[in-house]
C-alpha atoms as a PDB file:
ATOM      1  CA  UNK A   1      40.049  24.021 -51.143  1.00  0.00           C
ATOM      2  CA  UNK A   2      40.877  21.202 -53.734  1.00  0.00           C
ATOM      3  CA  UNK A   3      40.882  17.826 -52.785  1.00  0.00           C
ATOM      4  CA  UNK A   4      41.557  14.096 -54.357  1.00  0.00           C
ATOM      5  CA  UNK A   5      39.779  11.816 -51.640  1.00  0.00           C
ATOM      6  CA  UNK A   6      36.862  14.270 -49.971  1.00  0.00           C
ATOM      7  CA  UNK A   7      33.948  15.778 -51.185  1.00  0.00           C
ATOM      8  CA  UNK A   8      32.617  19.124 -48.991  1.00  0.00           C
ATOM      9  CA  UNK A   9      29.672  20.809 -49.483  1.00  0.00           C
ATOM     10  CA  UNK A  10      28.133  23.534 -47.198  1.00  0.00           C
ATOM     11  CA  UNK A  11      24.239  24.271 -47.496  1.00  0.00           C
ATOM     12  CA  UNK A  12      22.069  25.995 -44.971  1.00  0.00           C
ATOM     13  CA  UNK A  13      24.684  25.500 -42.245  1.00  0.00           C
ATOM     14  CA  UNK A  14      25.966  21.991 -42.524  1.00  0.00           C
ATOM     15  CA  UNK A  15      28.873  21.026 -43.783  1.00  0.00           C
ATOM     16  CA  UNK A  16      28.574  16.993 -45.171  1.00  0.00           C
ATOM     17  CA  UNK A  17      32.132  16.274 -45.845  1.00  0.00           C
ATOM     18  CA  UNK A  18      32.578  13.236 -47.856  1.00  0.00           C
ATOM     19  CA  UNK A  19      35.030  10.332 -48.232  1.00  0.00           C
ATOM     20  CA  UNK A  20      35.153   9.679 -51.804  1.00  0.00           C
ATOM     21  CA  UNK A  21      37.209   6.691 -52.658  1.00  0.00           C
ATOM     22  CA  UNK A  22      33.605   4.201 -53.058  1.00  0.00           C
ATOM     23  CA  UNK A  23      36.247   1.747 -55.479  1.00  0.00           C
ATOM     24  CA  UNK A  24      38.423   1.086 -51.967  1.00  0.00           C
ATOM     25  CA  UNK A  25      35.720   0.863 -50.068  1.00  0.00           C
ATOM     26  CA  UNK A  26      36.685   4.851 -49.169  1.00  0.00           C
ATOM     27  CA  UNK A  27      39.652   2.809 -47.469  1.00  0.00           C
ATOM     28  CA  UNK A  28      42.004   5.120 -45.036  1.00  0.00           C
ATOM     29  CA  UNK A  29      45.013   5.836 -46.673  1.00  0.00           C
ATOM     30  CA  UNK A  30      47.739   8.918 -45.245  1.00  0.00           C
ATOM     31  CA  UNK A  31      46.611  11.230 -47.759  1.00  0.00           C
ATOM     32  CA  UNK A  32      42.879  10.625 -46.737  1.00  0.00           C
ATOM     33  CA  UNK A  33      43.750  11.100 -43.226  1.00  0.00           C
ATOM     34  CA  UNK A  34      44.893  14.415 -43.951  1.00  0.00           C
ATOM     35  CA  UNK A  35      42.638  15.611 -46.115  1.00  0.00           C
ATOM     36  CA  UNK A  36      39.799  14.743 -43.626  1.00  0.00           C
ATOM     37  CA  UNK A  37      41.480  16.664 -41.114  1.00  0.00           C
ATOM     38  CA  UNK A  38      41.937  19.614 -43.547  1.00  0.00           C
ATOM     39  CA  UNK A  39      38.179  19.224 -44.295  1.00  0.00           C
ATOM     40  CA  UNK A  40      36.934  19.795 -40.846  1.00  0.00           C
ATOM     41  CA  UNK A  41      39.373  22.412 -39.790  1.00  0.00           C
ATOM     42  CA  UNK A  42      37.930  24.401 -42.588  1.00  0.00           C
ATOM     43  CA  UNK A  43      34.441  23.402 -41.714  1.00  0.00           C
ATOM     44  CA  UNK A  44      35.284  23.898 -38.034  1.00  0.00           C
ATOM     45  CA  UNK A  45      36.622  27.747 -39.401  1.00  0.00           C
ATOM     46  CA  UNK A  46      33.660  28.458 -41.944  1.00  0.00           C
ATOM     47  CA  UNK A  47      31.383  31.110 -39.715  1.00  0.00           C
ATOM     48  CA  UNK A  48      28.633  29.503 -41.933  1.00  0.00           C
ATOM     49  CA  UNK A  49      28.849  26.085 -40.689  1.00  0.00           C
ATOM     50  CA  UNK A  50      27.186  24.966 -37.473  1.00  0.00           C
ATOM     51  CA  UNK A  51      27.265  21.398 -38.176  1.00  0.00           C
ATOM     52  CA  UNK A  52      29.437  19.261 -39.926  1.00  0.00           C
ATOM     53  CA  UNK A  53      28.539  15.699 -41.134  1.00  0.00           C
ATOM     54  CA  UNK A  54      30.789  13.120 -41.767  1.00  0.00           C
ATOM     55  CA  UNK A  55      30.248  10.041 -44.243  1.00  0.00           C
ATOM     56  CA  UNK A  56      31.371   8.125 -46.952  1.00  0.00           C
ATOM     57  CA  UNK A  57      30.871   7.687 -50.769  1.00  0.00           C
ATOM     58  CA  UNK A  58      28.270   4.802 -51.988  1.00  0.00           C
ATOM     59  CA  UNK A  59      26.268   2.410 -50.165  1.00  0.00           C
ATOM     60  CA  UNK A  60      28.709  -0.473 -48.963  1.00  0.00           C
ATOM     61  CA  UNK A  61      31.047   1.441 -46.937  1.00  0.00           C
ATOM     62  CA  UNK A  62      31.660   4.376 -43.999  1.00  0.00           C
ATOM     63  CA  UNK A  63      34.977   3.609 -44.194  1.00  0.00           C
ATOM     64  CA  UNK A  64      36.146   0.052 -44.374  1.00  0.00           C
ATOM     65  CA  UNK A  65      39.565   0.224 -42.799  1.00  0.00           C
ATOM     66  CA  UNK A  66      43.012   1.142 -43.801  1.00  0.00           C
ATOM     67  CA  UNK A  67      44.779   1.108 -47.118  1.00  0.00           C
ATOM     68  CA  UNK A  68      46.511  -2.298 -46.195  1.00  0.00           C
ATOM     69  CA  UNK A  69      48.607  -1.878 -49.626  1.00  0.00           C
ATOM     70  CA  UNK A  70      50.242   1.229 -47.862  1.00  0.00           C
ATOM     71  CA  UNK A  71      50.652  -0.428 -44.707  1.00  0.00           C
ATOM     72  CA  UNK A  72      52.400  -3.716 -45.612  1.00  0.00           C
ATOM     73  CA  UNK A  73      55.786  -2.160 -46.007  1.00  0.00           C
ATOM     74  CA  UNK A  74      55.868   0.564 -43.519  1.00  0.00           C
ATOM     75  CA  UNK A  75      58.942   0.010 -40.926  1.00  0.00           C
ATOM     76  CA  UNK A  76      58.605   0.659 -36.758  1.00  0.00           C
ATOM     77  CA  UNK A  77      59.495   4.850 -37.258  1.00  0.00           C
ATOM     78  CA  UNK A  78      56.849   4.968 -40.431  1.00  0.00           C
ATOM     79  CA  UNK A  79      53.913   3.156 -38.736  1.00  0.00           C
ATOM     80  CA  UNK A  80      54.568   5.388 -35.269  1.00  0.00           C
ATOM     81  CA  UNK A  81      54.393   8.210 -37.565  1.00  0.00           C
ATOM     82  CA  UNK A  82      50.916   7.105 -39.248  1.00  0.00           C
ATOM     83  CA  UNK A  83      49.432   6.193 -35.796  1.00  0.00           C
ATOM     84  CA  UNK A  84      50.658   9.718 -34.637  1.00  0.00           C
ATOM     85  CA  UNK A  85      49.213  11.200 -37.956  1.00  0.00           C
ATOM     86  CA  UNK A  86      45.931   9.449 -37.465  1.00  0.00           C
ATOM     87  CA  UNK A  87      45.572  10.241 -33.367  1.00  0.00           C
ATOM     88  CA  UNK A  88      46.126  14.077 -34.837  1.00  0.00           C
ATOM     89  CA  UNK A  89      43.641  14.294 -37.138  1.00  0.00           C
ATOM     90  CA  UNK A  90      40.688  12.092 -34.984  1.00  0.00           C
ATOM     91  CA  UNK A  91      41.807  14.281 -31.682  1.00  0.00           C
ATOM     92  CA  UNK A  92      41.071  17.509 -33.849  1.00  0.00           C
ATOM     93  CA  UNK A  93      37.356  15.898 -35.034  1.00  0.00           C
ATOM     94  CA  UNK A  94      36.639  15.032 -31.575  1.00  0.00           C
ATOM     95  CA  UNK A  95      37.733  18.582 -30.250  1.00  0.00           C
ATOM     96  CA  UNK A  96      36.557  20.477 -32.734  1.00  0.00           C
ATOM     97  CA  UNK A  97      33.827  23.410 -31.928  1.00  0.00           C
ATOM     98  CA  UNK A  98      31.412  22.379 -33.629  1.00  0.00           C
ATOM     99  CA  UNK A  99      29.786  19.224 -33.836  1.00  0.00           C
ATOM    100  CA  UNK A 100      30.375  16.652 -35.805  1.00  0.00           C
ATOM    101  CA  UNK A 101      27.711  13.658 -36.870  1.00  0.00           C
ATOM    102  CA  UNK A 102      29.298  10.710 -38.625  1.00  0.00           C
ATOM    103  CA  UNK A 103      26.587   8.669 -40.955  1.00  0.00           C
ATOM    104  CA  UNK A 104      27.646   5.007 -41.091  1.00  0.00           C
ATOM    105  CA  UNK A 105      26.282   3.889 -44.380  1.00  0.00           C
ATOM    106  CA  UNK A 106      27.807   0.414 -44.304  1.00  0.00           C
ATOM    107  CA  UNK A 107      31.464  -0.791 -43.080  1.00  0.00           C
ATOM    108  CA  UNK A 108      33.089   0.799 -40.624  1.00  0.00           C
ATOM    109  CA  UNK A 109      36.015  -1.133 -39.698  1.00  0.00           C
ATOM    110  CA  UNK A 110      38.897  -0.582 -38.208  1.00  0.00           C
ATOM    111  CA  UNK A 111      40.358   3.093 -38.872  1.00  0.00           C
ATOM    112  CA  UNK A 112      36.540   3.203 -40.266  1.00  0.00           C
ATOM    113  CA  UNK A 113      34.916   3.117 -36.418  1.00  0.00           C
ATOM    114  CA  UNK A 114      37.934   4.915 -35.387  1.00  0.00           C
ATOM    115  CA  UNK A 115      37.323   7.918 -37.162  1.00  0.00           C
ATOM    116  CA  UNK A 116      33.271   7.358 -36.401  1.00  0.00           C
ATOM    117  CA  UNK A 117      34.164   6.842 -33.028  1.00  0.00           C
ATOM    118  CA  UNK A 118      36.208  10.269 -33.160  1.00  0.00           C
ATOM    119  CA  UNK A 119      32.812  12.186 -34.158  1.00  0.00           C
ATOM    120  CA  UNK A 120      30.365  13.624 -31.447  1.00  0.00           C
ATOM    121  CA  UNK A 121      27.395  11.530 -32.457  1.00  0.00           C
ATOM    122  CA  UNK A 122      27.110   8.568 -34.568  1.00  0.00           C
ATOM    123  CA  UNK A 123      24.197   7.320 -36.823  1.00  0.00           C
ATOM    124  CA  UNK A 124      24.212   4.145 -38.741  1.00  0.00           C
ATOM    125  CA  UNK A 125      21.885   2.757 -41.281  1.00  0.00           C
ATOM    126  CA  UNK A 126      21.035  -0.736 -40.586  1.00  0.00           C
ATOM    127  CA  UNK A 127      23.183  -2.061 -43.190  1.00  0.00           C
ATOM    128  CA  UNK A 128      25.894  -0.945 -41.172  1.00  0.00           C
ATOM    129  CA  UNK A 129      28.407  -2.743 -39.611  1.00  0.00           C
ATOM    130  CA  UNK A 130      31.477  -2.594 -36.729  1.00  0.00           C
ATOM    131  CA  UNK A 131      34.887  -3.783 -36.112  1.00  0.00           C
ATOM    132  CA  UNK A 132      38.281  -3.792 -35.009  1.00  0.00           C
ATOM    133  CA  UNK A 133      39.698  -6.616 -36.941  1.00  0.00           C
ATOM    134  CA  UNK A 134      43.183  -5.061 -36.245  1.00  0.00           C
ATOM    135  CA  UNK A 135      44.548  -8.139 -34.567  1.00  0.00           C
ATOM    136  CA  UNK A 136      43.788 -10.521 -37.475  1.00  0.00           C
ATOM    137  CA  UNK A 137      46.527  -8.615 -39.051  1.00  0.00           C
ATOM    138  CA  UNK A 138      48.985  -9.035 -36.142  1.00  0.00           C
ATOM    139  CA  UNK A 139      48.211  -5.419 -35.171  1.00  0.00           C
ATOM    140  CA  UNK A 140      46.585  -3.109 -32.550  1.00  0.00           C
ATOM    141  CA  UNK A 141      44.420   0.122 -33.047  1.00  0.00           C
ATOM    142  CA  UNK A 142      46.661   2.469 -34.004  1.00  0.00           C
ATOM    143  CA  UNK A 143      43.788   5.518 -34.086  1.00  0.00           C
ATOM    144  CA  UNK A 144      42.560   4.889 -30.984  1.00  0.00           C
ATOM    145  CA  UNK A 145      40.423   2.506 -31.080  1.00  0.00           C
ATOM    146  CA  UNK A 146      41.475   1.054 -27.770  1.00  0.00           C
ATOM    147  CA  UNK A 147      41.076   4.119 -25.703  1.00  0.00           C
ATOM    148  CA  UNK A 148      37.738   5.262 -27.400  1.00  0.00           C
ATOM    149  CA  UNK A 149      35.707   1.948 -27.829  1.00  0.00           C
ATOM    150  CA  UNK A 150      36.507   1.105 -24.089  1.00  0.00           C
ATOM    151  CA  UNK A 151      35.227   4.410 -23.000  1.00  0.00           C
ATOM    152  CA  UNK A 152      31.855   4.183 -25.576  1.00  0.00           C
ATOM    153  CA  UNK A 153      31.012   0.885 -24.625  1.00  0.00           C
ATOM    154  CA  UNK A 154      32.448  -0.358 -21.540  1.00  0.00           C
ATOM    155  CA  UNK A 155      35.762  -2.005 -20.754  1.00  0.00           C
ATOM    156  CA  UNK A 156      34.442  -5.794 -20.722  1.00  0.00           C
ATOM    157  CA  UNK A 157      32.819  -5.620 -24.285  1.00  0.00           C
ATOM    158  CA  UNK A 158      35.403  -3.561 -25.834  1.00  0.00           C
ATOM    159  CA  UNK A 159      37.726  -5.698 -25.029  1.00  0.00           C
ATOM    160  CA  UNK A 160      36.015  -8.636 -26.063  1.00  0.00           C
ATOM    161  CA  UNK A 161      35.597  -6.907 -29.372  1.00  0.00           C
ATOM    162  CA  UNK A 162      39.219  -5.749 -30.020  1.00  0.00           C
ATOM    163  CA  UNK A 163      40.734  -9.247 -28.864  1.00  0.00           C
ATOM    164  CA  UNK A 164      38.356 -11.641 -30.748  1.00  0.00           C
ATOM    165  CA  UNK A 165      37.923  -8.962 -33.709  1.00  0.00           C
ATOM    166  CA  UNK A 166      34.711  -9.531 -34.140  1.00  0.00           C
ATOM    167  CA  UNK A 167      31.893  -7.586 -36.364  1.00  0.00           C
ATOM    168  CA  UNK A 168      29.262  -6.249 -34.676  1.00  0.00           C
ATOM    169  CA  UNK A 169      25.790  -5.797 -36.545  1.00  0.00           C
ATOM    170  CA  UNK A 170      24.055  -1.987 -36.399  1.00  0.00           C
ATOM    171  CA  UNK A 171      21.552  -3.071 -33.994  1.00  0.00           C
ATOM    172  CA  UNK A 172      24.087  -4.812 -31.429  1.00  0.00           C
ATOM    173  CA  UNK A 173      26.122  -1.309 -31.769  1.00  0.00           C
ATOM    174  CA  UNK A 174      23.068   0.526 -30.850  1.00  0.00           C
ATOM    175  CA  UNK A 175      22.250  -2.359 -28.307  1.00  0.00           C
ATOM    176  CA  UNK A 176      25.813  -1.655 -26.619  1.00  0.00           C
ATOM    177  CA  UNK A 177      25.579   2.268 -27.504  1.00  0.00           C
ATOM    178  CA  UNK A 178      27.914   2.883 -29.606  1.00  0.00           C
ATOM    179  CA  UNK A 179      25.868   4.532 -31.608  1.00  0.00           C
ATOM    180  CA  UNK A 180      22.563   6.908 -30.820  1.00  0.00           C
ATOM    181  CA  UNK A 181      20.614   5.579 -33.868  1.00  0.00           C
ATOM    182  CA  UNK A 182      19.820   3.030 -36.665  1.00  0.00           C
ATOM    183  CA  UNK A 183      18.003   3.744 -39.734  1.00  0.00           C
ATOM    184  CA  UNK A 184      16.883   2.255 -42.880  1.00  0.00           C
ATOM    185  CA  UNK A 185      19.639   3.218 -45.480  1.00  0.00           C
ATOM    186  CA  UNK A 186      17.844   5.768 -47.337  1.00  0.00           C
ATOM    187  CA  UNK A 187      16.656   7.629 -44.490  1.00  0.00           C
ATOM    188  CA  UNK A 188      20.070   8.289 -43.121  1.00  0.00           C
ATOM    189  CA  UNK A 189      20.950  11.437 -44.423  1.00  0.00           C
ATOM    190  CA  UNK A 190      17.387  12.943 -43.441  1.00  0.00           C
ATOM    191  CA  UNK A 191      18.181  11.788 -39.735  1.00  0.00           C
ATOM    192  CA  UNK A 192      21.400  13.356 -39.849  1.00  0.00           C
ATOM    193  CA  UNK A 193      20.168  16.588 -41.319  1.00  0.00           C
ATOM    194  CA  UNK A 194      17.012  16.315 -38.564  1.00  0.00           C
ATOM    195  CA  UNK A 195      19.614  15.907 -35.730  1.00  0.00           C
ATOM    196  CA  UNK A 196      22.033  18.832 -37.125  1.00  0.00           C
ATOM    197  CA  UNK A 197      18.974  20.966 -37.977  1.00  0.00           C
ATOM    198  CA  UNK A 198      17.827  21.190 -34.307  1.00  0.00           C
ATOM    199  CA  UNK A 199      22.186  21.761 -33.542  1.00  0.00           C
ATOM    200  CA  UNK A 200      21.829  24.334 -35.288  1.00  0.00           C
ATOM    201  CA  UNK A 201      19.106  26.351 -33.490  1.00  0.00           C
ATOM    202  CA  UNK A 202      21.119  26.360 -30.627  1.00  0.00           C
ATOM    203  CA  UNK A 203      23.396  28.991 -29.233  1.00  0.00           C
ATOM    204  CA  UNK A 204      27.246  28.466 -31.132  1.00  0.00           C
ATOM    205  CA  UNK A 205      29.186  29.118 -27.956  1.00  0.00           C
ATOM    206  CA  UNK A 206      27.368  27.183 -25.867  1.00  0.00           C
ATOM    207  CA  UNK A 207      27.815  24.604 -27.920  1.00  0.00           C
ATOM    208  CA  UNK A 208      31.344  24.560 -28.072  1.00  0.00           C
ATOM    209  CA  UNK A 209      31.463  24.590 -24.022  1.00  0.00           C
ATOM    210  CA  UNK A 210      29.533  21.777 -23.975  1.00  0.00           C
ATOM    211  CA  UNK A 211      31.594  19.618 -26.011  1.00  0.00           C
ATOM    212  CA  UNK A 212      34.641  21.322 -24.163  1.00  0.00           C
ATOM    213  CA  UNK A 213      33.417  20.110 -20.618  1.00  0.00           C
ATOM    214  CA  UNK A 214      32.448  16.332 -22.223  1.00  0.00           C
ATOM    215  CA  UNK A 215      36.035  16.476 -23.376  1.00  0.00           C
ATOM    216  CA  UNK A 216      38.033  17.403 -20.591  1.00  0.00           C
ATOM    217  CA  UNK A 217      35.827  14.912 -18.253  1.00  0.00           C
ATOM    218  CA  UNK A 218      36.493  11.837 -20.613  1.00  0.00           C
ATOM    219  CA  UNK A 219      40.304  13.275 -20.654  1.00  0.00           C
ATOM    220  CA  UNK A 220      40.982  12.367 -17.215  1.00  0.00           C
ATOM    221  CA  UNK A 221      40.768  15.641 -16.216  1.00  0.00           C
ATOM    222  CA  UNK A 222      38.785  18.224 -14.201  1.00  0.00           C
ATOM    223  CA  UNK A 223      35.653  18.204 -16.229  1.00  0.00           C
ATOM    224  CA  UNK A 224      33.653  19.723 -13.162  1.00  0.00           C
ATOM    225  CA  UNK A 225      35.987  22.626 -13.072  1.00  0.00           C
ATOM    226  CA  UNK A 226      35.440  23.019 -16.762  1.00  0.00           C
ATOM    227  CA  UNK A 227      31.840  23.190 -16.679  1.00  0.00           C
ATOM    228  CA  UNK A 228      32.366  25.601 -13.506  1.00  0.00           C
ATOM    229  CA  UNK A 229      34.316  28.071 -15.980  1.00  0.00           C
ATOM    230  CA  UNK A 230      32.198  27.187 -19.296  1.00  0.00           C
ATOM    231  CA  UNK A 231      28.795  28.095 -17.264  1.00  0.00           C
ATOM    232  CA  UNK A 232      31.029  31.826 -16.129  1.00  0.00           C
ATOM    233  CA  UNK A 233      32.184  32.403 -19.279  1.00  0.00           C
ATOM    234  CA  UNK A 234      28.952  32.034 -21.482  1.00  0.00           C
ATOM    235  CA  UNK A 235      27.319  34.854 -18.988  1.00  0.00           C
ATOM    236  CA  UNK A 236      29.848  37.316 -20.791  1.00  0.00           C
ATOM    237  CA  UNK A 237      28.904  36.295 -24.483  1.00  0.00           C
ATOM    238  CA  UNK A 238      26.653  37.968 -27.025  1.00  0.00           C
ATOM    239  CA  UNK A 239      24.280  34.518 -27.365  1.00  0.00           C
ATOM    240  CA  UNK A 240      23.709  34.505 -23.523  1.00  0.00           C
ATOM    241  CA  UNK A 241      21.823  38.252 -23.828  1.00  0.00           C
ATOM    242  CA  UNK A 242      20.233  37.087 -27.116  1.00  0.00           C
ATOM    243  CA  UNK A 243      18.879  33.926 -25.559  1.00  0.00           C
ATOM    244  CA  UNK A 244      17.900  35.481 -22.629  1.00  0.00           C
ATOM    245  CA  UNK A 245      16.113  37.861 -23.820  1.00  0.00           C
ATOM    246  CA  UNK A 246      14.216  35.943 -26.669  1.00  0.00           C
ATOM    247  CA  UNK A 247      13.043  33.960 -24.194  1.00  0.00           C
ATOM    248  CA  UNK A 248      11.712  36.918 -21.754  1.00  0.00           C
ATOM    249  CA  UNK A 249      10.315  38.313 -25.373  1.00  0.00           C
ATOM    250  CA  UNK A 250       8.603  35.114 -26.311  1.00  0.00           C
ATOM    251  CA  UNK A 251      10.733  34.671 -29.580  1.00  0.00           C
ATOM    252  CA  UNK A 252      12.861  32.658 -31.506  1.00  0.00           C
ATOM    253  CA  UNK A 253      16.621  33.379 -31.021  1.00  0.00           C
ATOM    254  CA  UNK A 254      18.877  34.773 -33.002  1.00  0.00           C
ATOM    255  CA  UNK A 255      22.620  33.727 -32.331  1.00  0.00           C
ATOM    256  CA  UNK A 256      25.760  35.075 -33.501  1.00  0.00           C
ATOM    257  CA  UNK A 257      27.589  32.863 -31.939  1.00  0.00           C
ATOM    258  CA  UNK A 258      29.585  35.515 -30.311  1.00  0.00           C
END
């Protein structure tokens, strides 16, 4: 799989997939978009990835926004058509199988903590910082970002956040839990590897449900009804006997995630 803006590399499980445009700030642009969601479908179809990690190139920046010099022109049709792009590609991070840990390591503004916000677990190095600036620009969200931050951190405060477009420091998103953890910059990696590593041990397909049933819940949907059917269905699965039984045997499991 060639791409221009992400990096991907797979070892011992976990995928760390890369935004790699460090002189933009790895600033969202269309083709970025879509090569992200490229990224993680083939992570999400790799049977040797359990966990895929999510971050961008250099020190200053997750992702710092959009690619305002491709926005400026765009007409009503062309910008519904990048908001629709966008909503594609975060929907399919935050519904893919397997889960998905963004590391912050610096800005992540705008489409930046839209895309974080997409992923199933967020950890930021202190450097780190928040933001929906989108209205300084005379614009809304347009990935999100005011259906997701709402639902991560509360109506009131979101709301606060996306009118005033204020930045928000690391600790004050952990403070309002936005994300699960902050970290000195140079340990964030080993935290996200520590987190994915223990994933990783777990059963695949049980797994998935879970994030299935979080998913439907947060949907507006029956998310009780979902984990009624999740808990049936992982009684008829290959990991459910090898669990099972490793635990009756006193040893460590070994999934298939079948």
């Amino acid at each position: 799989m060639t791409l221009e803006n992400i990096l991907s590399e797979t070892d011992d499980g976990i995928c760390t997939i890369t935004v790699n445009r460090p002189d933009k700030l790895n600033a969202l642009n269309k083709k970025t978009i879509a090569e992200i969601g490229l990224a993680v479908k083939h992570a999400e179809k790799d049977n040797s990835v359990n966990v895929i990690i999510l971050t961008g190139a250099g020190n200053k920046a997750f992702v710092a926004g959009a690619d305002i010099s491709e926005l400026a022109n765009y007409n009503l049709e062309e910008a519904k058509a990048l908001s629709k792009h966008g909503h594609d590609v975060f929907n399919s991070i935050e519904n893919c199988k397997k889960p998905v840990i963004a590391a912050i390591n610096g800005f992540a503004l705008g489409g930046g903590c839209e895309l974080a916000m997409s992923c199933h677990l967020r950890i930021a190095s202190d450097n780190a910082k928040f933001g929906q600036p989108e209205a300084k620009l005379g614009l809304t969200p347009g990935y999100a970002g005011t259906q997701r931050l709402p639902r991560l951190i509360g109506r009131s405060k979101a709301t606060e956040l996306l009118l005033t477009a204020d930045m928000i420091s690391a600790a004050e998103a952990l403070q309002l839990g936005l994300v699960n953890y902050v970290v000195k910059q140079e340990e964030l990696m080993g935290k996200c590897l520590e987190i994915a590593s223990k994933i990783k041990l777990q059963a695949p397909v049980a797994v998935a449900e879970i994030i299935s049933c979080i998913n439907t819940y947060y949907s507006g949907k029956d998310g009780f009804a979902e984990e009624i059917n999740a808990f049936g269905r992982c009684f008829t699965t290959e990991d459910f006997k090898e669990g099972t039984t490793a635990f009756l045997e006193k040893r460590k499991a070994n999934f298939k995630g079948k």
